[in-house]
N, C-alpha and C. Protein backbone atom coordinates (compact mmCIF):
# COMPACT_ATOMS: atom_id res chain seq x y z
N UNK A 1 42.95 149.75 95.67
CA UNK A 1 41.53 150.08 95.69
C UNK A 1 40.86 149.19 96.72
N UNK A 2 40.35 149.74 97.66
CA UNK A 2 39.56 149.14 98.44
C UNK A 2 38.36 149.03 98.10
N UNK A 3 37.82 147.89 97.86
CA UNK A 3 36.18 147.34 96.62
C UNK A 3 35.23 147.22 98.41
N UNK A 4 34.37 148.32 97.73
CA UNK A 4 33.28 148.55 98.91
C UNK A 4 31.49 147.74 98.56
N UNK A 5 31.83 147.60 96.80
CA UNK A 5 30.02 147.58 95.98
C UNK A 5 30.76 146.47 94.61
N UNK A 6 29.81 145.60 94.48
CA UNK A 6 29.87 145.41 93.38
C UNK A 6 28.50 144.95 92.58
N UNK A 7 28.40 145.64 91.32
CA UNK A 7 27.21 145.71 90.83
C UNK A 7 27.21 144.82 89.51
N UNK A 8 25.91 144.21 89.33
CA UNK A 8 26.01 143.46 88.06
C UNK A 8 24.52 144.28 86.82
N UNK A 9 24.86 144.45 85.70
CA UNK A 9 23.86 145.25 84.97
C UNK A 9 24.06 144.21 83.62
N UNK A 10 23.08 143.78 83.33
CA UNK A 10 22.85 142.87 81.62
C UNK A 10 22.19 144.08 81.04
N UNK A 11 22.45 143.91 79.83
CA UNK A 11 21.63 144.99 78.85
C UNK A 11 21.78 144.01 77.53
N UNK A 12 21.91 144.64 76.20
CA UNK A 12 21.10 143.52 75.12
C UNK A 12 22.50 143.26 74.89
N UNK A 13 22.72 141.88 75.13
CA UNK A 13 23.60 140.88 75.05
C UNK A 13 24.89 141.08 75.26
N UNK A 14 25.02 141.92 76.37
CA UNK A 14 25.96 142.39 77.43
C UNK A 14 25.58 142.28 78.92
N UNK A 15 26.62 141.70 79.52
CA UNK A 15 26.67 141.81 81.01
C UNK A 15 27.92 143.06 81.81
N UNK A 16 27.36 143.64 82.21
CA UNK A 16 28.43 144.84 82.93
C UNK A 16 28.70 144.29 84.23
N UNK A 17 30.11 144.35 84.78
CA UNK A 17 30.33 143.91 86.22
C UNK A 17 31.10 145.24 86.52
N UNK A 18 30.64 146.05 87.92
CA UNK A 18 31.51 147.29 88.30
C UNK A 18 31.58 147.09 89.87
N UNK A 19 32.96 147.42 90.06
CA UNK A 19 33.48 147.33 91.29
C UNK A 19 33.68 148.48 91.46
N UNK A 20 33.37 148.94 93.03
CA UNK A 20 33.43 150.18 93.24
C UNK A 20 34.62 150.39 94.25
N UNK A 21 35.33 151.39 94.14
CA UNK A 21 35.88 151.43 95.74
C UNK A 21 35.60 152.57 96.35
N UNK A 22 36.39 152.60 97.94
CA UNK A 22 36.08 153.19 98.75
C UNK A 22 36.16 154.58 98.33
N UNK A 23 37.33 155.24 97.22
CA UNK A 23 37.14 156.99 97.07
C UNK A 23 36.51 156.75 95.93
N UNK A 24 35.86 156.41 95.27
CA UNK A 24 34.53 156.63 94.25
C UNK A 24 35.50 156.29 92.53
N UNK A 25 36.99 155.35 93.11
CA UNK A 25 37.06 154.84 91.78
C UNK A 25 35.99 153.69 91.35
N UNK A 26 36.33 153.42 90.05
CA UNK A 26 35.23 152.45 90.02
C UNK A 26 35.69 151.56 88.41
N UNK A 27 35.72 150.41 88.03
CA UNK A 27 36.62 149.37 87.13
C UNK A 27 35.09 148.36 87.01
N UNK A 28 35.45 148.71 85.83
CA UNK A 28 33.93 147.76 84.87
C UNK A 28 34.27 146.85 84.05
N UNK A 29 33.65 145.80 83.71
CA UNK A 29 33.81 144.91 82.82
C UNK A 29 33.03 144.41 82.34
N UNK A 30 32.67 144.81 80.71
CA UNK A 30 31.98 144.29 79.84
C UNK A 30 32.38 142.82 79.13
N UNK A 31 30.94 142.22 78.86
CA UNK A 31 31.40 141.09 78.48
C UNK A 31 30.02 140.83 77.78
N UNK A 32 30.65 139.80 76.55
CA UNK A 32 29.45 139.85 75.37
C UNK A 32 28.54 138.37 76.26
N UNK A 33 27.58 138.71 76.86
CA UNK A 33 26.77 137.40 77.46
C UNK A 33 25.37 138.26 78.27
N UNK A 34 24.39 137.70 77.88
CA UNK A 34 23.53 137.59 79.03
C UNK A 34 22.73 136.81 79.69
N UNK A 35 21.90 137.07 80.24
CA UNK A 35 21.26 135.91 81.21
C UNK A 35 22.21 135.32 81.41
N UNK A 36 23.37 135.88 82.39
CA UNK A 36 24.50 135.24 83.22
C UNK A 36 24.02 135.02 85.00
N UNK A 37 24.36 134.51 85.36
CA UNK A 37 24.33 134.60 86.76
C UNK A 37 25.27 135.97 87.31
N UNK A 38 24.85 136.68 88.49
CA UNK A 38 25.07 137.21 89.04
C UNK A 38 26.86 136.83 89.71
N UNK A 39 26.76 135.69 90.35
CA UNK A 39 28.05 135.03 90.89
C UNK A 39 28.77 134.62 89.62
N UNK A 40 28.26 134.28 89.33
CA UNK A 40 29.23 133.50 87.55
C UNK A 40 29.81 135.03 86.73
N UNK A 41 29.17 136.00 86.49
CA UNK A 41 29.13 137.07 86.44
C UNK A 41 30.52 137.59 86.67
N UNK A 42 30.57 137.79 88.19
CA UNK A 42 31.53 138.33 88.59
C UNK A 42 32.59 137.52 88.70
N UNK A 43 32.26 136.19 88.94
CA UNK A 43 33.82 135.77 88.92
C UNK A 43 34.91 135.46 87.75
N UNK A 44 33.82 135.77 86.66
CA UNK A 44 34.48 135.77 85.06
C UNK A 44 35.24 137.57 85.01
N UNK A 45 34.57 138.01 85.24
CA UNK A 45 35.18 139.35 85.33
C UNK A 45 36.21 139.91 85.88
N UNK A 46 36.45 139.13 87.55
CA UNK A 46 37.66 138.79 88.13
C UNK A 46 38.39 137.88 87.15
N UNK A 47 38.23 136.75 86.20
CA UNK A 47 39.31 135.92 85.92
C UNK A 47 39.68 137.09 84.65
N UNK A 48 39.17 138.13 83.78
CA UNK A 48 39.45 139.03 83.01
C UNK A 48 40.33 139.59 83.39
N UNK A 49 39.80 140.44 84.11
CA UNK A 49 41.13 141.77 85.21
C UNK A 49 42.35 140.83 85.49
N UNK A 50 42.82 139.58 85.82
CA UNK A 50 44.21 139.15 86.22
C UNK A 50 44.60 138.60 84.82
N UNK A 51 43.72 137.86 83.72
CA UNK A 51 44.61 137.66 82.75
C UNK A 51 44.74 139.27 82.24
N UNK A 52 43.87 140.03 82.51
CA UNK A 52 44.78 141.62 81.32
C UNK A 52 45.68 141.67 82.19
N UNK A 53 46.49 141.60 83.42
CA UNK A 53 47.14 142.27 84.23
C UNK A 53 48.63 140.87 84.18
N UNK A 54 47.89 139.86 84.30
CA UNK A 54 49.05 139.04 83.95
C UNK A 54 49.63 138.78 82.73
N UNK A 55 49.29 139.30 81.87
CA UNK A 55 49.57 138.75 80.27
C UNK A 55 49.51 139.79 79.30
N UNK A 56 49.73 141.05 80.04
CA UNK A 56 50.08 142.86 79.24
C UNK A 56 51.72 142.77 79.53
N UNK A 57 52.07 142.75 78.04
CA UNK A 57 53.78 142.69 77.44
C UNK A 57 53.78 143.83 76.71
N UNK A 58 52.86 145.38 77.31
CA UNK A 58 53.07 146.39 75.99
C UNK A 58 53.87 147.58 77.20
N UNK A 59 55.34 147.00 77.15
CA UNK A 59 56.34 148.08 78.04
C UNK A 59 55.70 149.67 78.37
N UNK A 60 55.51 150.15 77.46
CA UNK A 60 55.08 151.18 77.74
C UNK A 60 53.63 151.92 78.62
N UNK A 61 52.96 150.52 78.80
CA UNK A 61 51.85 150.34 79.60
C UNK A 61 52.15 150.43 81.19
N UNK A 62 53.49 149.73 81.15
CA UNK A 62 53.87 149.18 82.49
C UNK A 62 54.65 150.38 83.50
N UNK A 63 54.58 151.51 83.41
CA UNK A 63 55.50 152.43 84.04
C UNK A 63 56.75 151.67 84.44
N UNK A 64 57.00 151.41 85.65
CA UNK A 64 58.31 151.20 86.47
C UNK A 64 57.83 150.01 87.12
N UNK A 65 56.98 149.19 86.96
CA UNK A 65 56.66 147.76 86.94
C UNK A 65 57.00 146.64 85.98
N UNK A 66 57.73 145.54 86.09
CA UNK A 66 57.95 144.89 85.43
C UNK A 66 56.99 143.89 85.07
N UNK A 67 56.99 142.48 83.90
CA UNK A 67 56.47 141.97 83.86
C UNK A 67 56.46 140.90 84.87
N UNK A 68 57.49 140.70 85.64
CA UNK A 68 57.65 139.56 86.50
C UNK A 68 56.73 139.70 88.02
N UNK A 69 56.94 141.03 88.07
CA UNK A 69 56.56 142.34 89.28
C UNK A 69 54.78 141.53 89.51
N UNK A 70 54.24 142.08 87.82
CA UNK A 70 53.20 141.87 87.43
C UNK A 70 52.56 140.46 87.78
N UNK A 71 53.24 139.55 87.19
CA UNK A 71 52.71 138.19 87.11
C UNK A 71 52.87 137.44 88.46
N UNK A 72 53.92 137.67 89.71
CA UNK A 72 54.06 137.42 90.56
C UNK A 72 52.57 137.91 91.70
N UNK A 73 52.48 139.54 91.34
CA UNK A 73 51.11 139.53 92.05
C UNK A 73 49.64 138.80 92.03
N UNK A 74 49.94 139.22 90.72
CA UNK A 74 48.15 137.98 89.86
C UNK A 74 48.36 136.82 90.35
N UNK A 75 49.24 136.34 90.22
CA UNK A 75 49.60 134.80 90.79
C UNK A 75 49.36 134.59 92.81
N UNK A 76 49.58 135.73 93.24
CA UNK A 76 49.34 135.58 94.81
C UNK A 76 48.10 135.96 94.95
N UNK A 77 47.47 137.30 94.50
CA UNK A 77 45.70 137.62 94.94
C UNK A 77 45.28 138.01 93.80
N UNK A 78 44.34 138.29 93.78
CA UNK A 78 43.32 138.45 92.41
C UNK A 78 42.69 140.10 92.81
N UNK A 79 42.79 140.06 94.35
CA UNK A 79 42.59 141.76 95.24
C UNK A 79 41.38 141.89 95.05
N UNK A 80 40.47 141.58 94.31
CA UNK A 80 38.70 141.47 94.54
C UNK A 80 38.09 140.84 95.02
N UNK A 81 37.66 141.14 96.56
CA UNK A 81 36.27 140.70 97.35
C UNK A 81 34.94 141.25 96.99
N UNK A 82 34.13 140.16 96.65
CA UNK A 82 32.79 140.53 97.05
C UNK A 82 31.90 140.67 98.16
N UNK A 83 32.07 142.44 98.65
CA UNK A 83 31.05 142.23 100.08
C UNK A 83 29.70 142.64 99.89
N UNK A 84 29.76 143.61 98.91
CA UNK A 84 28.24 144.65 99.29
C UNK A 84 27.56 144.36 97.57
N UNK A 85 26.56 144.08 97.50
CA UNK A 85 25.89 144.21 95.78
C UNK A 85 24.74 144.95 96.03
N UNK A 86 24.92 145.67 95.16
CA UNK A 86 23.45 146.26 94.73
C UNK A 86 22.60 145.65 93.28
């Protein structure tokens, strides 16, 4: 996914973080907090997305990826830049 937008939305005692990419996927993350910072925000949301991705042991989740596959990537990039916010 190439991350083109990333948006931050609080609502009652939720913060939403959504990354958009370039063909109109788009990966959100709720989190019980508000009156968060914008930057604090997102970079909690990034540390979310690599622990679910480093630390999912449910085989059947994993197609033809292993867990090592898995944890070796999280461990080199995290793959989310922030360029564009709305």
């Amino acid at each position: 996914m190439q991350l083109i937008e990333t948006n931050v939305h609080s609502g009652e005692g939720t913060t939403t973080v959504e990354f958009v990419g370039e063909g109109g996927e788009k990966v959100s993350v709720c989190m019980a907090a508000n009156d968060v910072q914008e930057d604090a925000a997102i970079t909690r949301a990034k540390e979310i997305m690599v622990q679910l991705t480093a630390f999912d042991t449910d085989p059947a989740q994993q197609g033809d990826i292993d867990d090592e596959t898995i944890n070796e990537e999280a461990a080199e990039d995290t793959g989310f830049t922030s360029e564009a916010r709305s």
